[in-house]
Protein backbone atom coordinates (compact mmCIF):
# COMPACT_ATOMS: atom_id res chain seq x y z
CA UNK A 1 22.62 -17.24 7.91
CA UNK A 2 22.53 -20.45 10.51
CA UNK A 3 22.17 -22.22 6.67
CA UNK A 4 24.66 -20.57 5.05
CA UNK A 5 26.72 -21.45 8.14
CA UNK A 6 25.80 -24.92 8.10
CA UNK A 7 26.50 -25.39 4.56
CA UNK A 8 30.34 -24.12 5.18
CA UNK A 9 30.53 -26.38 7.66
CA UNK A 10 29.63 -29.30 6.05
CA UNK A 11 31.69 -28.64 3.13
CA UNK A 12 34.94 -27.93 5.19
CA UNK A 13 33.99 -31.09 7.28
CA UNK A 14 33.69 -33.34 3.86
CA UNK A 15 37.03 -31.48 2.14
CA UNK A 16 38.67 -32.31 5.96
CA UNK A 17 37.59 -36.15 5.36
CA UNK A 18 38.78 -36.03 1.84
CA UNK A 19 42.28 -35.31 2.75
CA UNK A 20 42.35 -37.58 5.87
CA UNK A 21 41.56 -40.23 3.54
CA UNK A 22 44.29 -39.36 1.14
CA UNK A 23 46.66 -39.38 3.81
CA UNK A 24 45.77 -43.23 5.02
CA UNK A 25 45.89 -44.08 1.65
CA UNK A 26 49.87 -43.68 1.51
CA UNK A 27 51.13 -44.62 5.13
CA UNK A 28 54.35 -44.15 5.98
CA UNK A 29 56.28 -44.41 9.47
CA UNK A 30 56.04 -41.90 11.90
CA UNK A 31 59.43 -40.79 14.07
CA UNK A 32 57.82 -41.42 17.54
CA UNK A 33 60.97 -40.33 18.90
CA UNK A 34 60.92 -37.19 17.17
CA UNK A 35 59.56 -35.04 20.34
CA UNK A 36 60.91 -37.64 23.49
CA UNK A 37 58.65 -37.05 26.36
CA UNK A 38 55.40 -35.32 24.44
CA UNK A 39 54.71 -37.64 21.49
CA UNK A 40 50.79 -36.32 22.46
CA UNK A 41 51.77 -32.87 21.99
CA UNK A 42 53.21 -33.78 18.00
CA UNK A 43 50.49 -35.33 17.32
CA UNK A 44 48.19 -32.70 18.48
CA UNK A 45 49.46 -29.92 16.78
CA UNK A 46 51.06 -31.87 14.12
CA UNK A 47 49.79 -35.21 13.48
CA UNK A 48 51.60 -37.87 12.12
CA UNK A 49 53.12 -37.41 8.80
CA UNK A 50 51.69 -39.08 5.86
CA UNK A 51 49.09 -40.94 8.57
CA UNK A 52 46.71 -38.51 10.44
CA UNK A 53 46.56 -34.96 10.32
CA UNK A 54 46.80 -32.65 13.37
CA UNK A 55 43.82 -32.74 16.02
CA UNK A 56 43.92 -28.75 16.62
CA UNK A 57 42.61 -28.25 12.84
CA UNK A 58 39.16 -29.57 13.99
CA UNK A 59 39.13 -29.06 17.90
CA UNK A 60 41.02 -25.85 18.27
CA UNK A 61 44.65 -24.86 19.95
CA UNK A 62 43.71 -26.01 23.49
CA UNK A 63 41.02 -27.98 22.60
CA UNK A 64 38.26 -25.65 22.70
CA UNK A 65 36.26 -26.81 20.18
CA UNK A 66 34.77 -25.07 17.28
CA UNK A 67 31.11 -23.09 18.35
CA UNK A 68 27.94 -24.27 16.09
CA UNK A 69 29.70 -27.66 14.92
CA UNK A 70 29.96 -30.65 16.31
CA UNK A 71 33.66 -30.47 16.96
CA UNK A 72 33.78 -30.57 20.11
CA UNK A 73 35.42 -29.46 23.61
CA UNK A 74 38.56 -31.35 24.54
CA UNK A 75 39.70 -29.63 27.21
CA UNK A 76 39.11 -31.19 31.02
CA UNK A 77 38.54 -34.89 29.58
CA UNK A 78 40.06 -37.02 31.54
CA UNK A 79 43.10 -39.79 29.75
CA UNK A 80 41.66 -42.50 30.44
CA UNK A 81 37.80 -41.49 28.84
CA UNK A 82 39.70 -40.18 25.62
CA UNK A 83 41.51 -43.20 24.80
CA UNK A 84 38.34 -45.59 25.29
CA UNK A 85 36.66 -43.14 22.87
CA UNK A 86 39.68 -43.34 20.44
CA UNK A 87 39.58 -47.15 20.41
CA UNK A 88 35.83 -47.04 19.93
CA UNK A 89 35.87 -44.83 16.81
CA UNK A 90 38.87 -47.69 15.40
CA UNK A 91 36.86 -50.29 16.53
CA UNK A 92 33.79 -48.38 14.87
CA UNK A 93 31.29 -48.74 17.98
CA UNK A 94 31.45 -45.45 18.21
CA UNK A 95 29.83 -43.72 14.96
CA UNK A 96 31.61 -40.88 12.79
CA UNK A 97 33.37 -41.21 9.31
CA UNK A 98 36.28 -38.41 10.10
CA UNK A 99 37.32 -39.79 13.35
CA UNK A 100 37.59 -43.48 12.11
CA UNK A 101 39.82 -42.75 9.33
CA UNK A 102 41.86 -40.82 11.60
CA UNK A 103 42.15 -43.46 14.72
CA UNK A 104 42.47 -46.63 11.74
CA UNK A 105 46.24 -44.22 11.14
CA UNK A 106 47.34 -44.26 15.53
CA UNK A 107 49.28 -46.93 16.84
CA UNK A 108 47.76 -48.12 20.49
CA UNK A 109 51.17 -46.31 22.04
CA UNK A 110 50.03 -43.03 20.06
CA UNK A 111 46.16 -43.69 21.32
CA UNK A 112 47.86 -43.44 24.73
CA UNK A 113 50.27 -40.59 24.34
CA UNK A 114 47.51 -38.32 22.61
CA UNK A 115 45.14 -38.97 24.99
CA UNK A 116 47.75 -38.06 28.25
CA UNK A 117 47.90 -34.86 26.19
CA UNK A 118 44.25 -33.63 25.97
CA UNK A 119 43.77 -34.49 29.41
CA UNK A 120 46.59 -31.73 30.61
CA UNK A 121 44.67 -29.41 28.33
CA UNK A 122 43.25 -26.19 30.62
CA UNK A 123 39.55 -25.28 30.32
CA UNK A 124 38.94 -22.11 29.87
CA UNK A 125 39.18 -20.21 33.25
CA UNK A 126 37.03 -16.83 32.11
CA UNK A 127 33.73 -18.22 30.77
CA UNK A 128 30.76 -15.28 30.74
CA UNK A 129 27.17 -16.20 32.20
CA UNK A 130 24.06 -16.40 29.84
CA UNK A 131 20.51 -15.90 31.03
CA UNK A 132 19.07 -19.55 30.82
CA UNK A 133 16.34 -19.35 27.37
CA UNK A 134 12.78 -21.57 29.10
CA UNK A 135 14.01 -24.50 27.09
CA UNK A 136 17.13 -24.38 29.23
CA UNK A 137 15.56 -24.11 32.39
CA UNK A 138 13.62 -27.23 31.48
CA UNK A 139 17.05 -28.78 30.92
CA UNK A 140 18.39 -27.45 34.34
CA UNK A 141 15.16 -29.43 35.98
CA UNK A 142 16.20 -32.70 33.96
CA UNK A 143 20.13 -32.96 34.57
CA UNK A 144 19.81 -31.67 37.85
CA UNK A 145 16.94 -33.66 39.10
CA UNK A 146 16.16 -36.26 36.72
CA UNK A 147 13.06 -37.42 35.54
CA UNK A 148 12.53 -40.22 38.02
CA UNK A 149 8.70 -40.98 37.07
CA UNK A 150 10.63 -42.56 33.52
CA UNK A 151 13.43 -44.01 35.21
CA UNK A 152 16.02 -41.14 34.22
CA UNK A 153 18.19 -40.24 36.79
CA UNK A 154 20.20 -36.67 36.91
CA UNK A 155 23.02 -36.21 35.09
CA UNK A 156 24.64 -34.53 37.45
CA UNK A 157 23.87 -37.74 39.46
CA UNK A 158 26.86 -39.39 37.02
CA UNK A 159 28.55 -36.58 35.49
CA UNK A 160 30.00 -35.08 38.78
CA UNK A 161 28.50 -31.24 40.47
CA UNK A 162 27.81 -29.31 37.35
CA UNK A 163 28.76 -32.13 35.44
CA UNK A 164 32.67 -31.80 35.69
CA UNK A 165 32.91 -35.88 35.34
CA UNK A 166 34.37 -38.19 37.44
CA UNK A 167 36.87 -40.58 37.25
CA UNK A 168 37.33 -42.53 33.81
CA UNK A 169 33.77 -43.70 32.61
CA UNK A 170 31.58 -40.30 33.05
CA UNK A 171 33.29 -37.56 31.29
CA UNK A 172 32.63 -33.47 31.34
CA UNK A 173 29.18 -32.80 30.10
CA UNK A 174 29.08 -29.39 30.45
CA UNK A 175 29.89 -26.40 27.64
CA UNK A 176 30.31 -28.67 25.06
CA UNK A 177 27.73 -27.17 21.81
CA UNK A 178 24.65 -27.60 21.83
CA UNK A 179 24.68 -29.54 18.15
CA UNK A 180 27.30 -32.26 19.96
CA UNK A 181 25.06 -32.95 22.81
CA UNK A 182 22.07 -33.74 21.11
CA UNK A 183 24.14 -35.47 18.26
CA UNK A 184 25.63 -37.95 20.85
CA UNK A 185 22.08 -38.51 22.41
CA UNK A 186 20.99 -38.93 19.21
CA UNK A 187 23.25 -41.59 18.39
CA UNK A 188 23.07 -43.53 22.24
CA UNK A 189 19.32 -43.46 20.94
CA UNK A 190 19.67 -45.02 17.83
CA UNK A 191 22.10 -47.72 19.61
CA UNK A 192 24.79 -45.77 17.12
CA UNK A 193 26.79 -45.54 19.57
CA UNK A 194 27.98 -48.63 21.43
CA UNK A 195 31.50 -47.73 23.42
CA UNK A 196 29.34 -47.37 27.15
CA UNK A 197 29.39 -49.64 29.91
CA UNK A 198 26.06 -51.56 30.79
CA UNK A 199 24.63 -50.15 27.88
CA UNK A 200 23.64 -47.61 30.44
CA UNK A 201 23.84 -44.38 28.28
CA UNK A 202 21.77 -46.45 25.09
CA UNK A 203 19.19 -47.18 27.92
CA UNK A 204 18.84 -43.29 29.08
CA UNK A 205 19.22 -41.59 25.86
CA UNK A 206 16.18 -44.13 24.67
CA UNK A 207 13.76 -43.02 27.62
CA UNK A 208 14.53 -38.94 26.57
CA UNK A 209 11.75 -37.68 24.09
CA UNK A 210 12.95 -35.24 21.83
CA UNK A 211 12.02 -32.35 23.33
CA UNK A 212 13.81 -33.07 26.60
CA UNK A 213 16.93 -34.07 24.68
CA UNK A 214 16.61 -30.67 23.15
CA UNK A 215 16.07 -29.05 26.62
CA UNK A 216 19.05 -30.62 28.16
CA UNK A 217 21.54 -30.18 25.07
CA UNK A 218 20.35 -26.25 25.31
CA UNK A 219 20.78 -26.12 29.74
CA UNK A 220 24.30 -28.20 29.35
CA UNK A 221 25.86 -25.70 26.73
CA UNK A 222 24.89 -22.75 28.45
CA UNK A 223 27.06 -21.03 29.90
CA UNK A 224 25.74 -20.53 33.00
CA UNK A 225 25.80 -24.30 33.67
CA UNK A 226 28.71 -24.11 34.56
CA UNK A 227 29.56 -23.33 38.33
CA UNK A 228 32.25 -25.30 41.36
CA UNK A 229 28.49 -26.19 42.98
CA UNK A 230 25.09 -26.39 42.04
CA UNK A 231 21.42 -26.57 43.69
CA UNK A 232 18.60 -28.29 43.58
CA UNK A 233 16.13 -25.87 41.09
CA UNK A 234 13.44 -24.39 42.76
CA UNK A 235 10.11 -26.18 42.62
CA UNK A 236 7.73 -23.66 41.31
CA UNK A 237 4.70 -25.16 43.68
CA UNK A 238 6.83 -24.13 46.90
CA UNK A 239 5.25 -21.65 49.41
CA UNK A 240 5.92 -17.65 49.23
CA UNK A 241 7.17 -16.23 52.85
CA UNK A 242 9.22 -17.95 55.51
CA UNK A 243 7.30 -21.50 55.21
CA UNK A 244 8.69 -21.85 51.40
CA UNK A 245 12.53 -20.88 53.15
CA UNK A 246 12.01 -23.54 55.42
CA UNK A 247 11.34 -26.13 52.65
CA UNK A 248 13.70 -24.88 50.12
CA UNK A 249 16.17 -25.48 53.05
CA UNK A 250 15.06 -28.61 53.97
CA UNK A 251 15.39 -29.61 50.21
CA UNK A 252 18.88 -28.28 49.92
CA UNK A 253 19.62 -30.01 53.28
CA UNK A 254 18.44 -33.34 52.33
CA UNK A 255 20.42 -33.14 48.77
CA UNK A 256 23.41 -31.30 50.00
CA UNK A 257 24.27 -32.62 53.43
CA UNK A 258 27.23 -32.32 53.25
CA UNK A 259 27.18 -28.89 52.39
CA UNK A 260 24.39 -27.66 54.53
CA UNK A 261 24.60 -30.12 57.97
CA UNK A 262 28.02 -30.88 57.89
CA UNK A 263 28.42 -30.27 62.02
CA UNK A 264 25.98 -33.60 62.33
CA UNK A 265 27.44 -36.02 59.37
CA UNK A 266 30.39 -37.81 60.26
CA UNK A 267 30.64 -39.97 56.44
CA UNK A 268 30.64 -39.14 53.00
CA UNK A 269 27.18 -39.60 52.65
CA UNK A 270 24.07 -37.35 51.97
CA UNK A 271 20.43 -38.34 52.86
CA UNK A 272 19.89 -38.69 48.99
CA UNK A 273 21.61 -41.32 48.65
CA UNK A 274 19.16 -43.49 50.03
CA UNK A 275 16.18 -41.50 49.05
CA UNK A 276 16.51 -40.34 45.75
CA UNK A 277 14.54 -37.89 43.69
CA UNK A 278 14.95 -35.62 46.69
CA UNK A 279 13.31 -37.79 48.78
CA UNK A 280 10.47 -38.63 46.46
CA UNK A 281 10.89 -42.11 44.56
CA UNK A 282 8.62 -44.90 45.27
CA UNK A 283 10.88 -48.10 47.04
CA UNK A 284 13.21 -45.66 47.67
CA UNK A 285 11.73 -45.04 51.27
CA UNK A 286 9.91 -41.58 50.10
CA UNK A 287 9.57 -39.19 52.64
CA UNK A 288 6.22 -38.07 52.04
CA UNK A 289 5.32 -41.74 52.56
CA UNK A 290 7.34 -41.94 55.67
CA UNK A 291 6.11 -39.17 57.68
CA UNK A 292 2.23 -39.86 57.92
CA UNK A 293 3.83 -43.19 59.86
CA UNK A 294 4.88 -41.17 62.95
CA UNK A 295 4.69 -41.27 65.95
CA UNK A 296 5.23 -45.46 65.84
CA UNK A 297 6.79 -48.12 67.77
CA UNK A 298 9.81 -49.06 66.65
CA UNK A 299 12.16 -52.30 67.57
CA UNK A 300 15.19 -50.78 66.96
CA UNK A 301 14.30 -48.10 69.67
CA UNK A 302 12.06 -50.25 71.66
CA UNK A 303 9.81 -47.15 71.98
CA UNK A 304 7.05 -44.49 70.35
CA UNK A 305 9.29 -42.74 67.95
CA UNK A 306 8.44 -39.24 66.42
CA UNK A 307 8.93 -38.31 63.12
CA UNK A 308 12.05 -36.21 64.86
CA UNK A 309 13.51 -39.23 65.93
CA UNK A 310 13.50 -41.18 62.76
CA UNK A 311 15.53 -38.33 61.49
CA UNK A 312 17.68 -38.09 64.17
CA UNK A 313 18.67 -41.92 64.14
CA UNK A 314 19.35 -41.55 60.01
CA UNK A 315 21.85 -39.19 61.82
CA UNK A 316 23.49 -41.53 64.00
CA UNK A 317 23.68 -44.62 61.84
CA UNK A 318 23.34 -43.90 58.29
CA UNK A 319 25.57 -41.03 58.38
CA UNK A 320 27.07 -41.75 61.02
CA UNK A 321 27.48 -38.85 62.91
CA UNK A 322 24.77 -36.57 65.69
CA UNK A 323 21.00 -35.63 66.10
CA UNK A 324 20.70 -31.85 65.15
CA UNK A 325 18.59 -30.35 67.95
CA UNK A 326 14.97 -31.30 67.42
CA UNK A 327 14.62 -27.67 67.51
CA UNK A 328 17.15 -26.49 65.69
CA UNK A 329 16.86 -25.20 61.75
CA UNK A 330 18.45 -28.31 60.00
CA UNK A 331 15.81 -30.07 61.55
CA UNK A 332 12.95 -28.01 61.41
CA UNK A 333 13.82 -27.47 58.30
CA UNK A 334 13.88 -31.27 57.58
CA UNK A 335 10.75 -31.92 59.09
CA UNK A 336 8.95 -28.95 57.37
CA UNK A 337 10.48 -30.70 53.61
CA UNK A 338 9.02 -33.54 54.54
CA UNK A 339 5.54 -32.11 55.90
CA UNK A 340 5.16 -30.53 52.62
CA UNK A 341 5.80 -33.80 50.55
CA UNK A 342 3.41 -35.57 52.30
CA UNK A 343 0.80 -33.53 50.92
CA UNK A 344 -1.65 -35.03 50.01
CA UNK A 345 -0.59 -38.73 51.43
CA UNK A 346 -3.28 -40.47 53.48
CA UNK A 347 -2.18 -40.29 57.66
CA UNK A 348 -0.43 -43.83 58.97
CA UNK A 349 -1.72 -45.44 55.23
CA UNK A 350 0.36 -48.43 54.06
CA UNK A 351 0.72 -47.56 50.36
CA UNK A 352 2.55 -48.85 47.38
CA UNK A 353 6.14 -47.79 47.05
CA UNK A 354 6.74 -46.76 50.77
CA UNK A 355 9.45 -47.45 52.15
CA UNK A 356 11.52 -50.19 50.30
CA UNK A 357 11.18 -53.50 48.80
CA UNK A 358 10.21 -56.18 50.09
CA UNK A 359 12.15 -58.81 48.20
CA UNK A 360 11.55 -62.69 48.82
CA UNK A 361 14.08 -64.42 49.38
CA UNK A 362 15.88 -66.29 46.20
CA UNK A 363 15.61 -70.17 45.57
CA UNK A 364 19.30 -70.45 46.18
CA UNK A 365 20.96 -68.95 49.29
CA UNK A 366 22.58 -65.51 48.68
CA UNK A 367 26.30 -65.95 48.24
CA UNK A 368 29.11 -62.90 48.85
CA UNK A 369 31.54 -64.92 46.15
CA UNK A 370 28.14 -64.66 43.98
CA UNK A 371 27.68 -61.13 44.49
CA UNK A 372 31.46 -60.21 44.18
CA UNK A 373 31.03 -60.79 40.80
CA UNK A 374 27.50 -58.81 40.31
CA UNK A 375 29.02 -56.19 42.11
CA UNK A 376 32.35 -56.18 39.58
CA UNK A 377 30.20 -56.28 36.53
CA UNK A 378 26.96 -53.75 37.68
CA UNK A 379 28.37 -51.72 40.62
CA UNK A 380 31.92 -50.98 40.25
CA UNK A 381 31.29 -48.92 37.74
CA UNK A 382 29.99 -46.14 39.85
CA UNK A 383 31.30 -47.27 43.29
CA UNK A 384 34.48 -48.31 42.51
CA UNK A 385 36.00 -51.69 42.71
CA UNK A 386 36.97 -51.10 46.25
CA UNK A 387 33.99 -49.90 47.23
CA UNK A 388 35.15 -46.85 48.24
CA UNK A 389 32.87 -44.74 46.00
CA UNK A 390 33.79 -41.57 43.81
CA UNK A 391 34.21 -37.51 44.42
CA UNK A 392 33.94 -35.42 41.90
CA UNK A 393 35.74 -31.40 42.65
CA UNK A 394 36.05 -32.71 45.91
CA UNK A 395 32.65 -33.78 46.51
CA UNK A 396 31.66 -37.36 46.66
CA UNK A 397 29.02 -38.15 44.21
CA UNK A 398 29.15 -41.93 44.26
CA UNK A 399 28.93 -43.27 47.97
CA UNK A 400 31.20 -45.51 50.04
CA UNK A 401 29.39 -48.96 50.40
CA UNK A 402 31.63 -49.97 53.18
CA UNK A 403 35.04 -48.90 55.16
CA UNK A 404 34.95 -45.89 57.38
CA UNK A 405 33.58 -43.80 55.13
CA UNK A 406 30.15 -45.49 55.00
CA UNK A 407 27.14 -45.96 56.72
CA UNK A 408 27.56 -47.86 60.10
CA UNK A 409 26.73 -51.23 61.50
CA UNK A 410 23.10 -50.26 63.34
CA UNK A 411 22.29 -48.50 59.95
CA UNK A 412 19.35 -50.28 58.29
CA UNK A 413 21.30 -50.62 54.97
CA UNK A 414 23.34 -52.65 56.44
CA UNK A 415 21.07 -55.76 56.83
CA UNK A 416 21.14 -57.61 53.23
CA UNK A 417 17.44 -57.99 52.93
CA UNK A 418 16.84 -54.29 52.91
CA UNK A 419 19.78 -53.38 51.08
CA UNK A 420 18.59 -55.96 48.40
CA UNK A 421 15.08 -54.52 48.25
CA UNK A 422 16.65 -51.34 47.91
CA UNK A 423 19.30 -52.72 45.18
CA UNK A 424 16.40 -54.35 43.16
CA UNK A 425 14.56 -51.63 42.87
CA UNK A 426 16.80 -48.40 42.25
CA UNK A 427 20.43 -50.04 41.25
CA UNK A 428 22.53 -49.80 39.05
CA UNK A 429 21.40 -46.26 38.67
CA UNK A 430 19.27 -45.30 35.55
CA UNK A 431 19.04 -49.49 34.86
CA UNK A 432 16.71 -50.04 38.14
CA UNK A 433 15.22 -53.78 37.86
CA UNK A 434 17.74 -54.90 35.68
CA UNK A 435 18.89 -57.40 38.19
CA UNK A 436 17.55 -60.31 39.13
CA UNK A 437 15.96 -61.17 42.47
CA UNK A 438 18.76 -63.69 43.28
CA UNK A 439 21.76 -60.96 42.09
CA UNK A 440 20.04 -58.36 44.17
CA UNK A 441 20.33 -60.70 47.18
CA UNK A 442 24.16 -61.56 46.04
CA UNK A 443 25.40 -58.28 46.01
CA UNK A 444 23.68 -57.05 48.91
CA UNK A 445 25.22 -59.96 51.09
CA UNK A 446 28.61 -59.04 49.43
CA UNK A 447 28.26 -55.28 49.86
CA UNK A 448 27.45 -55.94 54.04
CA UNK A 449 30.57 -58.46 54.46
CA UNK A 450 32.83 -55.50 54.99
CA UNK A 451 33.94 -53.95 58.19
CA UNK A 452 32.28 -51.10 58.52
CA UNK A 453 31.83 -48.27 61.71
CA UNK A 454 30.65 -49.79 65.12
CA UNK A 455 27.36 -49.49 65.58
CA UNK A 456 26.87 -46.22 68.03
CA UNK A 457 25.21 -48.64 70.50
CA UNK A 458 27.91 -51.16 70.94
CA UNK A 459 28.94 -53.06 73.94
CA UNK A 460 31.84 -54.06 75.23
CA UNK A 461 32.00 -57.24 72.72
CA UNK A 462 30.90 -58.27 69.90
CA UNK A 463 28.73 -60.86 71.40
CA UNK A 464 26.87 -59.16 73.40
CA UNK A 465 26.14 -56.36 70.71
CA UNK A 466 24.69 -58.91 68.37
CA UNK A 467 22.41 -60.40 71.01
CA UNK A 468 21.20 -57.39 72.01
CA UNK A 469 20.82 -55.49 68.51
CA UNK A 470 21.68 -57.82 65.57
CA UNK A 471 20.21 -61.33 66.79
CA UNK A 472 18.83 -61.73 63.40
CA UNK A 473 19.04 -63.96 60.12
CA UNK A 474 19.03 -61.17 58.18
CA UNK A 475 22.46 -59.72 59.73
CA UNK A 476 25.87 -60.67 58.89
CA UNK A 477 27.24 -58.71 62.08
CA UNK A 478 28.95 -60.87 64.46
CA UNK A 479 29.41 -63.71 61.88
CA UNK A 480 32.64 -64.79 60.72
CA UNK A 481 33.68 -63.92 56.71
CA UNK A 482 37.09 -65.26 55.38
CA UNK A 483 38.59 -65.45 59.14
CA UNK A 484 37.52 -62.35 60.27
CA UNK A 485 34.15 -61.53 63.02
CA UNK A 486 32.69 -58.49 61.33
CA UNK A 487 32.14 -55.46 63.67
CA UNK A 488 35.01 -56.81 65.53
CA UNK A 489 37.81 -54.37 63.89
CA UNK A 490 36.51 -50.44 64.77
CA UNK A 491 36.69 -48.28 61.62
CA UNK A 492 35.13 -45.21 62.96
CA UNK A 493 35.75 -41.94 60.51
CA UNK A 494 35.44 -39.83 63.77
């Protein structure tokens, strides 16, 4: 039957194609003030006479697609997304037959007027739940978690929470069929398709084997991917009984801050950000690694820190905000996570990949104007030009880098030779060492020559706070960029 099926597909497809080109072949001039004020709409439902035929033939009244072809799901996809893919089937980088016939017959003005429609389009509000097949819960592992040992990051980690998309670049993943998944990684595979930005999806789709492409085409057209959140899935080697609780917690705690500590985060962060893999990639200052280094001296402290503390200042600084309790569940529960990731991990070892990078410094000194431009070109993308990060359904998915939404000033990210290291190694995400040593160092300077939140342990001036805690090379605070003395202007988000 699926043959059978197939077959009819293929030959409505080719008869569809057929007439599309008879219709280019005999233009004529469309009335685009026929409809005034929903040009999208005509074309939509009625195409353009004697030019392109209506989109609703092939992708359904309110874009819903047609299940088991490789028409597919309109509806949610934001303006913006849909006319870059429209100019990419004109301009051919992106490949199918139909749809460049069709786009070679729209005016730019129509491009934009059809794509304003599809993305007022309503997804569907009543969508049933499926029981995931095993290949889909292999999917489920891969676009919610990645697969970090070969450089894949989730897609969730681009796509938005349950991969709703976010903003213009990183469209709605989810419920589309399962043959128009894998088609498109098929084609970002076989560099087919060219219309993405860093050539970020080509480098992805080329790291999935065919089996996990499978898996992940089968998890994201499910419909039980689809939910307003989504957690971590459940490592299989966790604990039975209260002591697997505790870690499952401390996993959903350390992916989901904000969801699970909010009381004690006072940014848009979550401790992910700057551990990713849950806290498991190598340079990405792994917890596992970290916690066989406590108790230690620290500077920063001037004291023998516990493993308790180090969480508690990633509190304060990085996000911000308070220490939980040492005794209290968030942290117990952090602690316990990171107990059972150390596993395993030789006690107060230096090993590779702990912490992060330690990245020399580049022949020519790092430059904010130089990085301004790396960061345009390989960070905006994801962070915004402004720097301002992302949110996806109300959830930030891409982080603040600076303003008062970020990380503050006696965070550790803030000093450009770790956030370089860290850069080098792990950004832009899913291209990690695509940068050189000397843009790492560029855009790391650039990133930390924004105001930012005080640092919790300021004094009364900004003189005597950078003697005291930021007398150091490798800290812009205190120095003066384009007029202004960083730290000097208070952009708390309290």
């Amino acid at each position: 039957m699926s043959r059978v099926r197939y077959f009819l597909f293929d030959c409505v497809r080719t008869l569809a194609f057929s007439v599309l080109i008879a219709l280019q072949a005999s233009p004529g001039k469309s009335d685009e003030n026929k409809n005034p004020g929903e040009p999208g709409r005509s074309i939509y439902n009625s195409g353009v006479p004697s030019r392109v035929g209506p989109c609703m033939t092939c992708h359904g009244l309110q874009g819903e697609g047609i299940e088991g072809t490789t028409f597919p799901k309109l509806a949610h996809l934001g303006a913006a997304y849909v006319a870059n893919q429209l100019l990419a089937f004109r301009s051919k980088d992106r490949p199918d037959p139909a749809m460049q016939v069709i786009t070679q017959g729209l005016t730019d003005s129509e491009i934009t007027a059809l794509a304003d429609y599809i993305s007022q389009l309503p997804p569907s509000s009543e969508i049933p739940k499926a029981q995931l097949s095993e290949k889909a819960i292999r999917g489920e592992d891969i676009a919610k978690n990645g697969l970090w040992d070969k450089g894949i990051p989730a897609c969730f980690a681009c796509h938005g929470p349950s991969g709703f998309g976010i903003g213009e670049i990183f469209p709605k993943i989810t419920l589309q069929d399962k043959s128009y998944i894998l088609q498109q990684l098929s084609d970002w595979k076989k560099d087919a398709r060219k219309s993405d930005r860093m050539n970020l999806m080509r480098t992805i789709a080329g790291k999935l084997s065919t089996e996990e492409a499978e898996a992940v085409s089968a998890y994201l057209s499910a419909p039980s991917s689809q939910s307003q959140t989504y957690k971590t899935s459940v490592v299989k080697s966790f604990p039975d009984g209260e002591m697997g609780r505790i870690i499952r917690l401390g996993q959903e705690i350390f992916t989901h801050t904000q969801d699970n500590a909010k009381p004690y985060v006072g940014n848009d962060l979550q401790c992910v950000n700057c551990h990713l893999d849950r806290g498991r990639r190598p340079n990405s200052s792994p917890l596992g690694a970290a916690y066989g280094m406590y108790p230690a001296f620290r500077k920063k402290t001037n004291r023998v820190d516990t493993f308790q503390d180090r969480i508690a200042g990633c509190f304060q600084y990085s996000m911000n905000g308070k220490a939980p309790a040492t005794d209290s569940e968030v942290m117990t529960a952090l602690v316990t996570y990171s107990y059972w990731l150390a596993q395993g991990v030789p006690l107060g070892a230096k090993i590779e990949g702990q912490g992060y990078l330690s990245l020399p410094r580049p022949a020519r000194k790092p430059s904010a104007v130089a990085g301004r431009l790396v960061f345009e070109r390989s960070c905006s993308l994801c962070h915004g030009l402004d720097g301002q990060g992302q949110a996806s359904e109300g959830k930030t998915v891409f982080p603040p880098l600076w303003g008062p939404r970020s990380f503050n000033w006696g965070a550790g990210m803030h000093k450009p030779d770790r956030a370089a290291g860290f850069i080098k190694a792990n950004m832009p995400l899913g291209l990690a060492n695509t940068l050189s040593n000397q843009e790492a160092w560029d855009v790391a300077v650039y990133m930390n020559s924004h105001e930012r939140p005080p640092d919790p342990r300021s004094q009364d001036n900004v003189p005597n706070t950078k003697k005291d805690f930021h007398d150091s090379d490798a800290c812009l605070y205190g120095t003066k960029v384009d007029g202004h003395v960083l730290g000097s202007q208070v952009t708390s988000s309290q």
